[in-house]
N, C-alpha and C. Protein backbone atom coordinates (compact mmCIF):
# COMPACT_ATOMS: atom_id res chain seq x y z
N UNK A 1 -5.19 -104.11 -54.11
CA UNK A 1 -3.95 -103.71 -54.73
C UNK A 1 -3.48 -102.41 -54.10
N UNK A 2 -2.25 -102.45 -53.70
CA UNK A 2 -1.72 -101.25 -53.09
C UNK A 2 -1.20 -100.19 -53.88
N UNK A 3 -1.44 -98.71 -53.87
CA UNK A 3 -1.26 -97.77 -54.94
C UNK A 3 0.32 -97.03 -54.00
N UNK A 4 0.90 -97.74 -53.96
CA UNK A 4 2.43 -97.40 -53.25
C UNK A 4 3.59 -98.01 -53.08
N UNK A 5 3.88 -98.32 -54.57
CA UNK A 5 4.85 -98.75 -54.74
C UNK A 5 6.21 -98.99 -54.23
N UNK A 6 6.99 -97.09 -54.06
CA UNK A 6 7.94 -97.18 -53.31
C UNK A 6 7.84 -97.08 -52.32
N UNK A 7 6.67 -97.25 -51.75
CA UNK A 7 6.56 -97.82 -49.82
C UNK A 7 7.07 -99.19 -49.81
N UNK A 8 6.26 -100.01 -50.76
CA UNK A 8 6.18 -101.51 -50.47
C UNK A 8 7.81 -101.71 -51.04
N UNK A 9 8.88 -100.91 -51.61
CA UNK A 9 10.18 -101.41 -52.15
C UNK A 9 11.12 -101.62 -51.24
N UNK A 10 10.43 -99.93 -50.68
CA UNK A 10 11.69 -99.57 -49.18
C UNK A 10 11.78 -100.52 -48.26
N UNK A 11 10.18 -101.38 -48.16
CA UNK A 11 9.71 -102.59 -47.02
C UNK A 11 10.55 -103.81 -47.56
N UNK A 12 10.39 -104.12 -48.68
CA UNK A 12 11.08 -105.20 -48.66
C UNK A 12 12.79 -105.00 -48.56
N UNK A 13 13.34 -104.03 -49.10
CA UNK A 13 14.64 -103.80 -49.11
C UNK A 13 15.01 -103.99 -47.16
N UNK A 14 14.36 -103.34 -46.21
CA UNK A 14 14.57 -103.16 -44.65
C UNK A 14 14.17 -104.51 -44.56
N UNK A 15 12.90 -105.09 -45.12
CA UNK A 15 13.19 -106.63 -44.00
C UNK A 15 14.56 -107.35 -44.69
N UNK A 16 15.07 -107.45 -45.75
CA UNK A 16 16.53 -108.10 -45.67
C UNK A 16 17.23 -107.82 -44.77
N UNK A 17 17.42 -106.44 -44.31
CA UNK A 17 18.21 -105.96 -42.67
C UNK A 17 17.67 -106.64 -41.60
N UNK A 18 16.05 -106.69 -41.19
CA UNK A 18 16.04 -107.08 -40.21
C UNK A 18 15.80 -105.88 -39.54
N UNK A 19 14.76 -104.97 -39.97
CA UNK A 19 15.08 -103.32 -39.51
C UNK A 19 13.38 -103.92 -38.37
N UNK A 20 13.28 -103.40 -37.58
CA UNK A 20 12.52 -103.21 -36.47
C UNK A 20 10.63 -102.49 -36.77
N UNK A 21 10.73 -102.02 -37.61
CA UNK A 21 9.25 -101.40 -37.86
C UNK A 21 8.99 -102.00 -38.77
N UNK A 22 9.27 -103.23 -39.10
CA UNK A 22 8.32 -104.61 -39.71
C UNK A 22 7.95 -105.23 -38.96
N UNK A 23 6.53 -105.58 -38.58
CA UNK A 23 6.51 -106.65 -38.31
C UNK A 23 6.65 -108.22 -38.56
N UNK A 24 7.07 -109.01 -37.94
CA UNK A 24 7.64 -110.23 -38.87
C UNK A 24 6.40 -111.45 -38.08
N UNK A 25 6.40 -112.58 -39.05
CA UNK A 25 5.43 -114.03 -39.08
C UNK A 25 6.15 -114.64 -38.81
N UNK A 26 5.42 -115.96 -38.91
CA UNK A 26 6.17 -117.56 -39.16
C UNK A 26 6.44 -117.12 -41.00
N UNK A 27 5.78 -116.87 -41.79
CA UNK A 27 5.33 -117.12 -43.54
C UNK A 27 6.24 -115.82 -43.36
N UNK A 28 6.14 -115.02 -42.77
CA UNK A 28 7.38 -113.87 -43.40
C UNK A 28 7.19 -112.49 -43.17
N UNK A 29 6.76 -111.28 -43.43
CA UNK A 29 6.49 -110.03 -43.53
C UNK A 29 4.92 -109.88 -43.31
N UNK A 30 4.68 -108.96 -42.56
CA UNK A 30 3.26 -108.43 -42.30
C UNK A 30 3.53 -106.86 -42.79
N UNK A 31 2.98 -105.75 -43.42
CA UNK A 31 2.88 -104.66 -43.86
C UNK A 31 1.95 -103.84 -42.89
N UNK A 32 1.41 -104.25 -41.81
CA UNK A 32 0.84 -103.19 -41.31
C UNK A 32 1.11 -102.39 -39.85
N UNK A 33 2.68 -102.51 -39.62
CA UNK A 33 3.15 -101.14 -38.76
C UNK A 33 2.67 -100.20 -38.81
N UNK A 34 3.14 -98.65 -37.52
CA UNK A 34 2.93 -97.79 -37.90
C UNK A 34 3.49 -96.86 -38.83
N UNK A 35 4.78 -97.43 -38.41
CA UNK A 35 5.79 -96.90 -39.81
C UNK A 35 5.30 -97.15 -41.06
N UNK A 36 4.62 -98.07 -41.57
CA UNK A 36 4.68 -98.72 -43.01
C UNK A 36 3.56 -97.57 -43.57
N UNK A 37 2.25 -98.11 -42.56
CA UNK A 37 0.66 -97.57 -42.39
C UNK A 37 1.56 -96.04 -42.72
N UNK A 38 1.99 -95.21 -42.10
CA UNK A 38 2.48 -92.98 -42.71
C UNK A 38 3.42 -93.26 -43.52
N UNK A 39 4.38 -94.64 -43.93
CA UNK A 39 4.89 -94.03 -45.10
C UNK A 39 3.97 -94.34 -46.31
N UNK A 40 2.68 -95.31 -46.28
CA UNK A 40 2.34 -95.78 -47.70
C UNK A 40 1.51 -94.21 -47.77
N UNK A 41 0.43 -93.41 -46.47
CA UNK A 41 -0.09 -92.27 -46.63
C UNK A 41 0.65 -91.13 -47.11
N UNK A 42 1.79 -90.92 -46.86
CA UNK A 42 2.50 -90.10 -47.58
C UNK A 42 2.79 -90.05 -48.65
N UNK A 43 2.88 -91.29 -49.38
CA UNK A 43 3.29 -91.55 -50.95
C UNK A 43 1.84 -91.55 -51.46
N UNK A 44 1.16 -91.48 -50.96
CA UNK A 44 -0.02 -91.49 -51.75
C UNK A 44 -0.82 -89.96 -51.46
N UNK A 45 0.06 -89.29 -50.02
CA UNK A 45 -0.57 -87.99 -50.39
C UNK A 45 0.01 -86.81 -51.23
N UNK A 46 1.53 -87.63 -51.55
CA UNK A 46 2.63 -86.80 -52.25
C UNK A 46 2.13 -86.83 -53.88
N UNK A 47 1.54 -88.10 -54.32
CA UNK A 47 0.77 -88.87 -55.61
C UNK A 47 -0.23 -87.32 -55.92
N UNK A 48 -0.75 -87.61 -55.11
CA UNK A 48 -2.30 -86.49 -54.92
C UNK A 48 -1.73 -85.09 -55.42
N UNK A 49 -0.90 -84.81 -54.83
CA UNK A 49 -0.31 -83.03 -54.57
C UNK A 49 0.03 -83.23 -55.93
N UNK A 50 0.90 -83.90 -56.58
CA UNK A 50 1.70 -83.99 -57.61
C UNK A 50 0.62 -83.71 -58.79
N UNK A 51 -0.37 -85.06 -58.76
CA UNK A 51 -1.86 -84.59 -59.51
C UNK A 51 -2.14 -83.36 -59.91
N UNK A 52 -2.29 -82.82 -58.62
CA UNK A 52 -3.16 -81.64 -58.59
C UNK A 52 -2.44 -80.46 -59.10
N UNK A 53 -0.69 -80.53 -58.53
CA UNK A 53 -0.56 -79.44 -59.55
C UNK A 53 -0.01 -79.56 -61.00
N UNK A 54 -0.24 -80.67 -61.20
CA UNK A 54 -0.25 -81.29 -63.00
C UNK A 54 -0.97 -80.47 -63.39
N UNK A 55 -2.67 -80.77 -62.98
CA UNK A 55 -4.16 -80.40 -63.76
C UNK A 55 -4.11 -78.63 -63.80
N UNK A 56 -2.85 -78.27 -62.36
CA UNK A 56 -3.32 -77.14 -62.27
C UNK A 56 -2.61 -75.97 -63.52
N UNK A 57 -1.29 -76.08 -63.60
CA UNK A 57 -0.63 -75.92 -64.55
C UNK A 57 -1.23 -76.07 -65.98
N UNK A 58 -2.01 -77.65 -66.21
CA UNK A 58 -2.36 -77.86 -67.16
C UNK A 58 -3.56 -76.61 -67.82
N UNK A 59 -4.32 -76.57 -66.83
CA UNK A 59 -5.16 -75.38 -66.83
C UNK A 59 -5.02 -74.05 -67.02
N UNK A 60 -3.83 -73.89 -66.69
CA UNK A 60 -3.13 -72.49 -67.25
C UNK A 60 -2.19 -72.44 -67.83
N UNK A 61 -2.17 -73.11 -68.55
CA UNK A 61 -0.92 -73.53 -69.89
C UNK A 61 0.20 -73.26 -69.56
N UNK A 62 1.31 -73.43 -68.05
CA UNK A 62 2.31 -73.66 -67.76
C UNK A 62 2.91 -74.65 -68.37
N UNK A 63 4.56 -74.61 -67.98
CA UNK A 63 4.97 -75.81 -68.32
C UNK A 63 4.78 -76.92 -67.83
N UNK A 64 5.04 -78.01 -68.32
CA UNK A 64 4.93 -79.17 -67.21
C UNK A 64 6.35 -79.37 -66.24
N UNK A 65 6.11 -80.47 -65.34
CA UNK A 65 6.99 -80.04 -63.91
C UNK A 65 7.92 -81.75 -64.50
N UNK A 66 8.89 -82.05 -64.11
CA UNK A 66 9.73 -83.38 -64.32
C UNK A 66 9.64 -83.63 -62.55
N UNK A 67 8.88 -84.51 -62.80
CA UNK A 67 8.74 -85.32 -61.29
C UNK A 67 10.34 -86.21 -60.66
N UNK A 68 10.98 -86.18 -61.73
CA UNK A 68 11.83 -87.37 -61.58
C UNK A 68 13.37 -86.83 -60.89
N UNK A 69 13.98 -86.85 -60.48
CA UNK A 69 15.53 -86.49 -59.56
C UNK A 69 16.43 -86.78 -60.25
């Protein structure tokens, strides 16, 4: 199970284009470019950071942070 959601959204939204850093099958989409491979690491090292300064805050009774845009 993949822990990168909006990697795998952005992927399917670009293969409807036909965008170039998919690789494509006969059956359809393959996920393991290099593009795909640094964006799913990034969302999952952005996941991490986000974590960490949750717990860290949490630990010193800051406020909490709104992840959301």
């Amino acid at each position: 199970m993949n822990n990168t959601p909006e990697t795998d959204v952005a992927i399917k939204a670009q293969a409807q284009w036909r965008r170039p850093f998919i690789s494509y099958t006969m059956d359809g989409i393959t996920w393991d470019g290099p593009v795909v491979d640094l964006c799913r690491r990034l969302e999952r090292e952005r996941d991490e950071a986000r974590q960490q300064i949750d717990d860290y805050r949490e630990r010193h009774d800051l406020l909490p942070i709104s992840w959301e845009l």
